[in-house]
Protein backbone atom coordinates (compact mmCIF):
# COMPACT_ATOMS: atom_id res chain seq x y z
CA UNK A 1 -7.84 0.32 25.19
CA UNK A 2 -5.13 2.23 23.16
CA UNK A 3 -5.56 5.99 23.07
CA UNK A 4 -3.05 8.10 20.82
CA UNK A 5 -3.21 11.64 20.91
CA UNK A 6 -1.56 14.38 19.08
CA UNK A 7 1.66 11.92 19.09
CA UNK A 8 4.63 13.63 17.70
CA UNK A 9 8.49 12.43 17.30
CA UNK A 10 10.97 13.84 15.60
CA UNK A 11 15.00 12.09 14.87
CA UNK A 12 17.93 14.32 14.78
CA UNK A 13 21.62 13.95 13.71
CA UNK A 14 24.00 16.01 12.64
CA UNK A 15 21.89 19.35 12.83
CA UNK A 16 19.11 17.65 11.01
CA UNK A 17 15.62 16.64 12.53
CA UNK A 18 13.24 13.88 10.33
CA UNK A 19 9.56 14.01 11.85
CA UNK A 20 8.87 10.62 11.94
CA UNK A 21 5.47 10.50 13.41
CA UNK A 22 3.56 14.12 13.21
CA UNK A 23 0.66 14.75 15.27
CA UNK A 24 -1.45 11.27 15.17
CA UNK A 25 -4.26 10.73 16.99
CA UNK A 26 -5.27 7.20 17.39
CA UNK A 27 -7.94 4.65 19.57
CA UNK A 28 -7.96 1.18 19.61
CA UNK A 29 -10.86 -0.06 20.80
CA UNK A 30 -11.11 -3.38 23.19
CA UNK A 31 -10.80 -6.54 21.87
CA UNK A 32 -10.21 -4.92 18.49
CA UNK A 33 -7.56 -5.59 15.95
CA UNK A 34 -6.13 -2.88 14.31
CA UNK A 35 -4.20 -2.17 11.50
CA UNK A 36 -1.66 0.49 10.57
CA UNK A 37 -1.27 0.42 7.00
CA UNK A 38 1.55 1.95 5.19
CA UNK A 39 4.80 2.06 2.98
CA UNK A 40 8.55 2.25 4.24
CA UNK A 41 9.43 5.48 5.69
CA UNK A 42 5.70 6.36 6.51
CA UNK A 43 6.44 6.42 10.36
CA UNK A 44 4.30 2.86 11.49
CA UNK A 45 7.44 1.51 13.30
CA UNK A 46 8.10 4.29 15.17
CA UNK A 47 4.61 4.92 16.10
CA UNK A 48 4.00 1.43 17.40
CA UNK A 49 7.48 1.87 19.54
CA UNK A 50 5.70 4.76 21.22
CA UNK A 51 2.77 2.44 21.99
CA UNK A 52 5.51 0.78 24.47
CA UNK A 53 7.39 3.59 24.74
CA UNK A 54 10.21 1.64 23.08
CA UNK A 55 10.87 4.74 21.62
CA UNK A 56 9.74 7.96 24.04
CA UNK A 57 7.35 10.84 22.13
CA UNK A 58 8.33 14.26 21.90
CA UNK A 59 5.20 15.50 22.57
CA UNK A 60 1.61 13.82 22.73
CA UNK A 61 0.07 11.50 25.00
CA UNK A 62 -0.19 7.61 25.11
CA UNK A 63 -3.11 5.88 27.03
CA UNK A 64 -2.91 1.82 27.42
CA UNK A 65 -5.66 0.23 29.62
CA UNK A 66 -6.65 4.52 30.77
CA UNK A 67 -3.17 4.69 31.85
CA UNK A 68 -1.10 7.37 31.15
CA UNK A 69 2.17 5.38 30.28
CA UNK A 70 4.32 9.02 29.47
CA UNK A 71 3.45 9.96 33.26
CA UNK A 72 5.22 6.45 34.92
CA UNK A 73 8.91 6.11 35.12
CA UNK A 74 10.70 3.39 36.66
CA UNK A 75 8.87 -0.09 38.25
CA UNK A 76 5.75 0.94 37.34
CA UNK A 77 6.32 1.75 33.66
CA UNK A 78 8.26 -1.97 33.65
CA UNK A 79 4.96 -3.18 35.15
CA UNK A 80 2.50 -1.51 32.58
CA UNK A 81 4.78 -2.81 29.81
CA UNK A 82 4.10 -6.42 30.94
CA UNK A 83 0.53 -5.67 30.06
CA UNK A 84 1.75 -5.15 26.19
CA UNK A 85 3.46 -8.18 24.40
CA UNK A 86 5.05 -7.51 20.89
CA UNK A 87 6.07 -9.60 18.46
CA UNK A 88 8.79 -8.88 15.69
CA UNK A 89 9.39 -9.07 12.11
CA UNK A 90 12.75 -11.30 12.26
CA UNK A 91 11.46 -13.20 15.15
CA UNK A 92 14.45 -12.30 17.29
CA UNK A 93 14.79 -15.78 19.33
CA UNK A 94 17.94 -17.02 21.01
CA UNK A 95 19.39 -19.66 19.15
CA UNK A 96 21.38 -21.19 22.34
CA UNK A 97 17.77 -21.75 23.97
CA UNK A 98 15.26 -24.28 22.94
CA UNK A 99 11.83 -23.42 21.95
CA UNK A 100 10.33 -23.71 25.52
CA UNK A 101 13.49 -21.92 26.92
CA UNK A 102 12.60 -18.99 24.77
CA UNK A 103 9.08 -18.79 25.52
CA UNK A 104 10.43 -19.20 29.39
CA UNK A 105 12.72 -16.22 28.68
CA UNK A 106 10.45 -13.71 29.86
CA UNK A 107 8.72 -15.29 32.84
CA UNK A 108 12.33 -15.88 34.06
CA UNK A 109 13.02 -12.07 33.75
CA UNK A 110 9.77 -11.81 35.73
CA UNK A 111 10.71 -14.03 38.79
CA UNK A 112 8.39 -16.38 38.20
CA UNK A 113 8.86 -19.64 39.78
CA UNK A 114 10.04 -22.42 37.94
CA UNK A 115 6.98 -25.15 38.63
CA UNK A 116 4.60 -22.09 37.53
CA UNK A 117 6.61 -20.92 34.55
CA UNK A 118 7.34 -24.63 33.41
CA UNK A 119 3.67 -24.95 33.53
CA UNK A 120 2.56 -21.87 31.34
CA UNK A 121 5.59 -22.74 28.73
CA UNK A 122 3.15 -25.80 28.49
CA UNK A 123 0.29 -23.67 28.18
CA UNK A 124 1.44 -21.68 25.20
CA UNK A 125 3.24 -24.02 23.17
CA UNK A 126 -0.24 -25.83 22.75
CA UNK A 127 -1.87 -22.36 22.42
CA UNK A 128 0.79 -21.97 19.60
CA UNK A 129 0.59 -25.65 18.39
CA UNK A 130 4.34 -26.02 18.94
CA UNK A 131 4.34 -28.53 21.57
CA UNK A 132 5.98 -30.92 19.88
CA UNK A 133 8.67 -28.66 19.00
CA UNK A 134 9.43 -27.74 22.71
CA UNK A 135 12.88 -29.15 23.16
CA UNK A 136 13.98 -28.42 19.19
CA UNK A 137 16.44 -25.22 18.67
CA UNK A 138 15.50 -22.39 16.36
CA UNK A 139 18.14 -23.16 13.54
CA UNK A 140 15.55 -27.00 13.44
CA UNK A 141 12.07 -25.56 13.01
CA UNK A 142 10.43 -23.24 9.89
CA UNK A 143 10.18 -19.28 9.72
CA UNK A 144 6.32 -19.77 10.53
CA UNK A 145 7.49 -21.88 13.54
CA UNK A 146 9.50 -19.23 14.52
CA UNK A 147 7.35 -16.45 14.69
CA UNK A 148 4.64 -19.05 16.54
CA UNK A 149 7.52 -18.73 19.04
CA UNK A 150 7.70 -15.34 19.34
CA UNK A 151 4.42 -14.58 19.61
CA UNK A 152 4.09 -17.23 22.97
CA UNK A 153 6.70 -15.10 23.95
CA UNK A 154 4.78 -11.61 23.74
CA UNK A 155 2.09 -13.92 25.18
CA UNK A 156 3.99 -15.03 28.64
CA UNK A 157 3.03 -12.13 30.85
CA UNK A 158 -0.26 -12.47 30.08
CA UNK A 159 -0.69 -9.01 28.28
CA UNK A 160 -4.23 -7.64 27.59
CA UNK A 161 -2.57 -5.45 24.37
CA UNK A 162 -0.30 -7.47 21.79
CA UNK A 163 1.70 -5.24 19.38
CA UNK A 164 2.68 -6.65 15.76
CA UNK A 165 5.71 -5.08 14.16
CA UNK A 166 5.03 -6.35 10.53
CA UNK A 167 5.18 -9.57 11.99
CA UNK A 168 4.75 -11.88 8.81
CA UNK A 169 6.25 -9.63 5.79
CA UNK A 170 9.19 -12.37 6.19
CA UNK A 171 6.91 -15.22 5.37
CA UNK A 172 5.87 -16.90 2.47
CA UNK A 173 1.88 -16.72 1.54
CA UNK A 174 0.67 -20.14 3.21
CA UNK A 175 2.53 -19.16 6.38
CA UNK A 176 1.19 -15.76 6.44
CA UNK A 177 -2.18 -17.10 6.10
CA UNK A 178 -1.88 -19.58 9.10
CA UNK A 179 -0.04 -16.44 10.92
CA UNK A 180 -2.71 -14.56 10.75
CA UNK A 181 -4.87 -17.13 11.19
CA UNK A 182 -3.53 -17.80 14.65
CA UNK A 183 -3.87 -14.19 15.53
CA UNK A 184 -7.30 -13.86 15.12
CA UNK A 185 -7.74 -16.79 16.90
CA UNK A 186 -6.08 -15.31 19.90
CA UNK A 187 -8.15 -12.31 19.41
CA UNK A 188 -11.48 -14.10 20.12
CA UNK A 189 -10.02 -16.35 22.54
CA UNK A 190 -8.22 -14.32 24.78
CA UNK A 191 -9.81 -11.02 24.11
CA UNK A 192 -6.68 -9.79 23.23
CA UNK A 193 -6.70 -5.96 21.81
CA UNK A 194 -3.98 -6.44 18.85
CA UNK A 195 -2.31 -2.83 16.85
CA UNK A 196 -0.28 -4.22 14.02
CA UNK A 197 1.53 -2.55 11.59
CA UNK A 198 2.10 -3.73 8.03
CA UNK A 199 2.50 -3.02 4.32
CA UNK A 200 0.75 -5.89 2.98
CA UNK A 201 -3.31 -5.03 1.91
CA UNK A 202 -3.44 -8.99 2.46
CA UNK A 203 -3.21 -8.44 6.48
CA UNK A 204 -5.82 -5.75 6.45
CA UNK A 205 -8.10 -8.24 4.36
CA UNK A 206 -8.23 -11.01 6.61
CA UNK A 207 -8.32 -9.92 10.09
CA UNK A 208 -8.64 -6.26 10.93
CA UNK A 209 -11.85 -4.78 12.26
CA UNK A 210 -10.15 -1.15 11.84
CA UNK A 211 -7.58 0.14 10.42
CA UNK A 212 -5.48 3.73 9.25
CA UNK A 213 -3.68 4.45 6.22
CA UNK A 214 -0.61 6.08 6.90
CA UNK A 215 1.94 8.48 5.01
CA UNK A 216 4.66 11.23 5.77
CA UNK A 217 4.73 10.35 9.52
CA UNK A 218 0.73 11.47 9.56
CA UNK A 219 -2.49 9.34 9.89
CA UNK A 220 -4.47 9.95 6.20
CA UNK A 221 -7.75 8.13 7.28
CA UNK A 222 -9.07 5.73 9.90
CA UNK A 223 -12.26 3.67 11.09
CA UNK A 224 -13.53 0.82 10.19
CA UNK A 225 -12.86 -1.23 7.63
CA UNK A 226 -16.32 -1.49 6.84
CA UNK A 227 -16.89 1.97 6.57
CA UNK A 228 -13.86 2.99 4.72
CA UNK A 229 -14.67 0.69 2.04
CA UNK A 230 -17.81 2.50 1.78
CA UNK A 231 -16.00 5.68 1.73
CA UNK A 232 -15.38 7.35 -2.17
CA UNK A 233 -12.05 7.91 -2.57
CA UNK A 234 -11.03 5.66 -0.10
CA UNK A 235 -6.72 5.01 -0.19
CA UNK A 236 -7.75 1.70 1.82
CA UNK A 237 -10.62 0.74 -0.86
CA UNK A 238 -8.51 1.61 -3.50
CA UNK A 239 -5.22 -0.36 -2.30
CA UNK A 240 -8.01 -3.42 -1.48
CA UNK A 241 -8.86 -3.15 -4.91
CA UNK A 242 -7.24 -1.92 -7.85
CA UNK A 243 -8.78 -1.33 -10.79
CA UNK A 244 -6.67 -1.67 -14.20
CA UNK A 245 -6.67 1.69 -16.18
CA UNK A 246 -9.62 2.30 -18.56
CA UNK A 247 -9.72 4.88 -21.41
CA UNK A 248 -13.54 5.70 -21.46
CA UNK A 249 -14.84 7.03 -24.53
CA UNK A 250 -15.96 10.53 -25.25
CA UNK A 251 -18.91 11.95 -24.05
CA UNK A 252 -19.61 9.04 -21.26
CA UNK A 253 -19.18 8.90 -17.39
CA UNK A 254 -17.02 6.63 -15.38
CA UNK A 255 -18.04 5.79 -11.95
CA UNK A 256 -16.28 3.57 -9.51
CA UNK A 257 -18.81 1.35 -7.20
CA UNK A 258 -17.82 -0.21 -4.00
CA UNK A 259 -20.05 -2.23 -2.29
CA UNK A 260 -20.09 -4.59 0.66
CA UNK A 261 -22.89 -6.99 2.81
CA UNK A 262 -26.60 -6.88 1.25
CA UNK A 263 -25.82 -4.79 -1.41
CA UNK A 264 -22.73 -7.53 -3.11
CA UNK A 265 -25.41 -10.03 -3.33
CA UNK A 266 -28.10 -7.79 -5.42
CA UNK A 267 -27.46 -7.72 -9.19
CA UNK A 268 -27.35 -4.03 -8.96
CA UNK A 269 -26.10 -3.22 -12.51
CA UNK A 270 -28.30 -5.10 -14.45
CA UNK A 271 -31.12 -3.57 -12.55
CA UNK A 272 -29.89 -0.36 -12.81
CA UNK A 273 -29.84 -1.23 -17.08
CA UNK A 274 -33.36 -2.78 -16.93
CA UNK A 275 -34.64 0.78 -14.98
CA UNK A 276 -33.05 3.49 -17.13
CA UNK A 277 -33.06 1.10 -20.70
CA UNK A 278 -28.80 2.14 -20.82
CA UNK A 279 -25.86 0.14 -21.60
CA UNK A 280 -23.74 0.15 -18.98
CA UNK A 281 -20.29 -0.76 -19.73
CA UNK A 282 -17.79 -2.73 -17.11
CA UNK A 283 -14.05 -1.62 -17.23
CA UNK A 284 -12.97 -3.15 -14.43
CA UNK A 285 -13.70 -4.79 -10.78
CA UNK A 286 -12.72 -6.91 -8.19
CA UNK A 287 -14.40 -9.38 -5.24
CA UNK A 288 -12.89 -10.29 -2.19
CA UNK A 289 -13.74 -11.53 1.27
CA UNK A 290 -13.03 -8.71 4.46
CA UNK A 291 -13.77 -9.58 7.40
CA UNK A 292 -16.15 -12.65 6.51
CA UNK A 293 -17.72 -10.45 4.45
CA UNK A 294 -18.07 -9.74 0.65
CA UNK A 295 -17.08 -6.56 -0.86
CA UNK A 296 -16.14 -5.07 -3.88
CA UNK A 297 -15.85 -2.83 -6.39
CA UNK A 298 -16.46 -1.48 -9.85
CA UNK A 299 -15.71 0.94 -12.34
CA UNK A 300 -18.61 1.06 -14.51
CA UNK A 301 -18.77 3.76 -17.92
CA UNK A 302 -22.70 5.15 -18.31
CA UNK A 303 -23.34 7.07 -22.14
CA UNK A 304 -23.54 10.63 -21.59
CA UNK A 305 -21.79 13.13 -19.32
CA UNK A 306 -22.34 13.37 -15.43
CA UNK A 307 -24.96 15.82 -15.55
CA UNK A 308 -27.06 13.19 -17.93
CA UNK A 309 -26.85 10.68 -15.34
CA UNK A 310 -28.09 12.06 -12.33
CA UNK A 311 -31.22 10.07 -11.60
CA UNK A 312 -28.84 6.90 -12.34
CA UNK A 313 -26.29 7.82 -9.74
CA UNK A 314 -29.01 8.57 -7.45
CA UNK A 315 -30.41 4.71 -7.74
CA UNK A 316 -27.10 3.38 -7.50
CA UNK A 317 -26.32 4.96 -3.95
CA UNK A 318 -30.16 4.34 -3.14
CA UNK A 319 -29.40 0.62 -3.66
CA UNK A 320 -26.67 0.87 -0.66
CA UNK A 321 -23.53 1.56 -2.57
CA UNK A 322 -20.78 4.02 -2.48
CA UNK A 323 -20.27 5.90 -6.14
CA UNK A 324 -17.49 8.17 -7.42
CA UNK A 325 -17.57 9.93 -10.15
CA UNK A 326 -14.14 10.01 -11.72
CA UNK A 327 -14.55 10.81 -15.01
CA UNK A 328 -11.39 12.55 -16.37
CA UNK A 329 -11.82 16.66 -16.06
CA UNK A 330 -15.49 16.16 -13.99
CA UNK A 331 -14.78 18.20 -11.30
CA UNK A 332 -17.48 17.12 -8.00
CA UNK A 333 -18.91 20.38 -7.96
CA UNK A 334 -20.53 20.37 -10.81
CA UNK A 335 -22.44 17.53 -9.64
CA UNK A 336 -26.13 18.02 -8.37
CA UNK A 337 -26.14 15.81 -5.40
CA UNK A 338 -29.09 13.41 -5.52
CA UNK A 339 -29.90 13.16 -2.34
């Protein structure tokens, strides 16, 4: 649905030139949500303004729906953009209008005809659950009511793509939570192919199929969130799930274990102690819920040095799991891989 590639944009003033987003390729599949993950300054906001060509590339190419948006000026680039909704961080409503003449806004820019737009303002205040808040001013209703608002709005034209500029890092954590609930809900029920942007690990939790980790304007790693969570050394994983620091004793090897579906529900570490008669020691872990699904991760500390414990990494990654070695001064090399 959303095809990125080799996107690049650069800033300048005053003889100076900030890349902002540096070569990133990018798909979105259909009917997937997506999430761009990253701190201030990393380039997210900029890239997601290309999406729309809010803000126009330097160089690259930007596919929405196999259309070429870069190659279509004029009425047909306004057309294609009706096709992608967006919704904002500060919710950006008029406070003169009313709730329903907000969500009308858009249609009206569209020419649609008043019977037909009264009736979808209808339609997507009950999508929203803000029918009873039709005729009430923005200054009356809540920050989460707001941004139930604005996304109706991104909703009017009936867009196939819907764009989410860190849409609930304003929000406090129940609203985020029925936020995002609400987008997901959309997802299913309208098919709807959402790219969001945020900094919050939370987001990524709850409702993203995929996602990217992004730094420096450049795309570090992408996929699934499934599979990047099995991935070692995973920036997503690792965000998902920090560990507290551990000072492991001499002569021992930490590993870090993440695991996910099947393998959370098998009591891997006390087999793995039962098999090999060791005492495995447990520095640290976490369990959470992504994507329905449990997954986790541990750092475990196993006596002797990584060379000692190849037949025990070996059963750990047999029994599904993803294993790092990252005992201080191991380098991965030295490892004999086990499979």
């Amino acid at each position: 649905m959303i095809q990125i590639e080799k996107l690049r944009k650069v800033y300048r003033a005053r003889g100076r030139e900030v890349t902002a987003v540096d070569g990133v390729d990018l798909t979105v599949a259909e009917g997937e949500v997506f999430g761009v993950l990253g701190r201030s300054g990393a380039g997210k906001s900029t890239l997601l303004r290309c999406v729309n060509l809010l803000e126009r590339p330097d160089a690259g190419r930007v596919r929405v729906g196999g259309r070429d948006l870069l190659a279509l000026r004029g009425p047909a680039l306004r057309r294609a953009r009706q096709g992608i909704g967006m919704i904002h961080q500060h919710f950006g409503l008029l406070g003169s209008r009313t709730v329903a003449g907000n969500v009308a806004f858009p249609l009206e820019v569209m020419g649609v005809p008043r019977a037909e737009r009264a009736a979808r303002v209808d339609e997507l205040l009950e999508l929203v659950g803000l029918t009873e808040h039709a005729r009430a001013h923005p200054a009356r209703i809540s920050g989460g009511q707001k941004q139930r608002v604005g996304i109706a709005r991104a909703l009017a034209g009936r867009p196939k793509v819907l764009l989410s500029d860190e849409a609930t890092s304003a929000l406090d954590p129940a609203t985020t939570a029925s936020i995002l609930e609400l987008l997901r809900d959309l997802n299913r029920r309208l098919g709807l192919t959402i790219l969001l942007i945020t900094h919050e690990m939370e987001v990524v939790k709850r409702i993203c199929d995929s996602a990217a980790v992004m730094r420096d304007g450049r795309i570090i790693e992408s996929g699934p969130v499934t599979g990047l969570l099995a991935r070692p050394g995973s920036e997503l994983t690792q965000g998902l799930f920090p560990l507290p620091p551990a000072v492991p004793r001499a002569g021992s090897t930490v590993v870090e274990v993440t695991f996910a579906g099947g393998a959370a529900d098998r009591p891997f570490v006390s087999a793995l102690a039962r098999r090999f008669s060791v005492d495995v020691t447990i520095l640290g872990g976490a369990v959470e819920t992504v994507g329905g699904e449990r997954v986790g991760r541990l750092r475990l500390e196993l006596p002797g040095g990584p060379s000692a414990n190849t037949a025990r990494l070996a059963f750990l990654r047999e029994s599904g799991l993803a294993v790092e070695v990252t005992t201080p001064g191991w380098a991965p090399a030295d490892e004999e891989d086990p499979r």
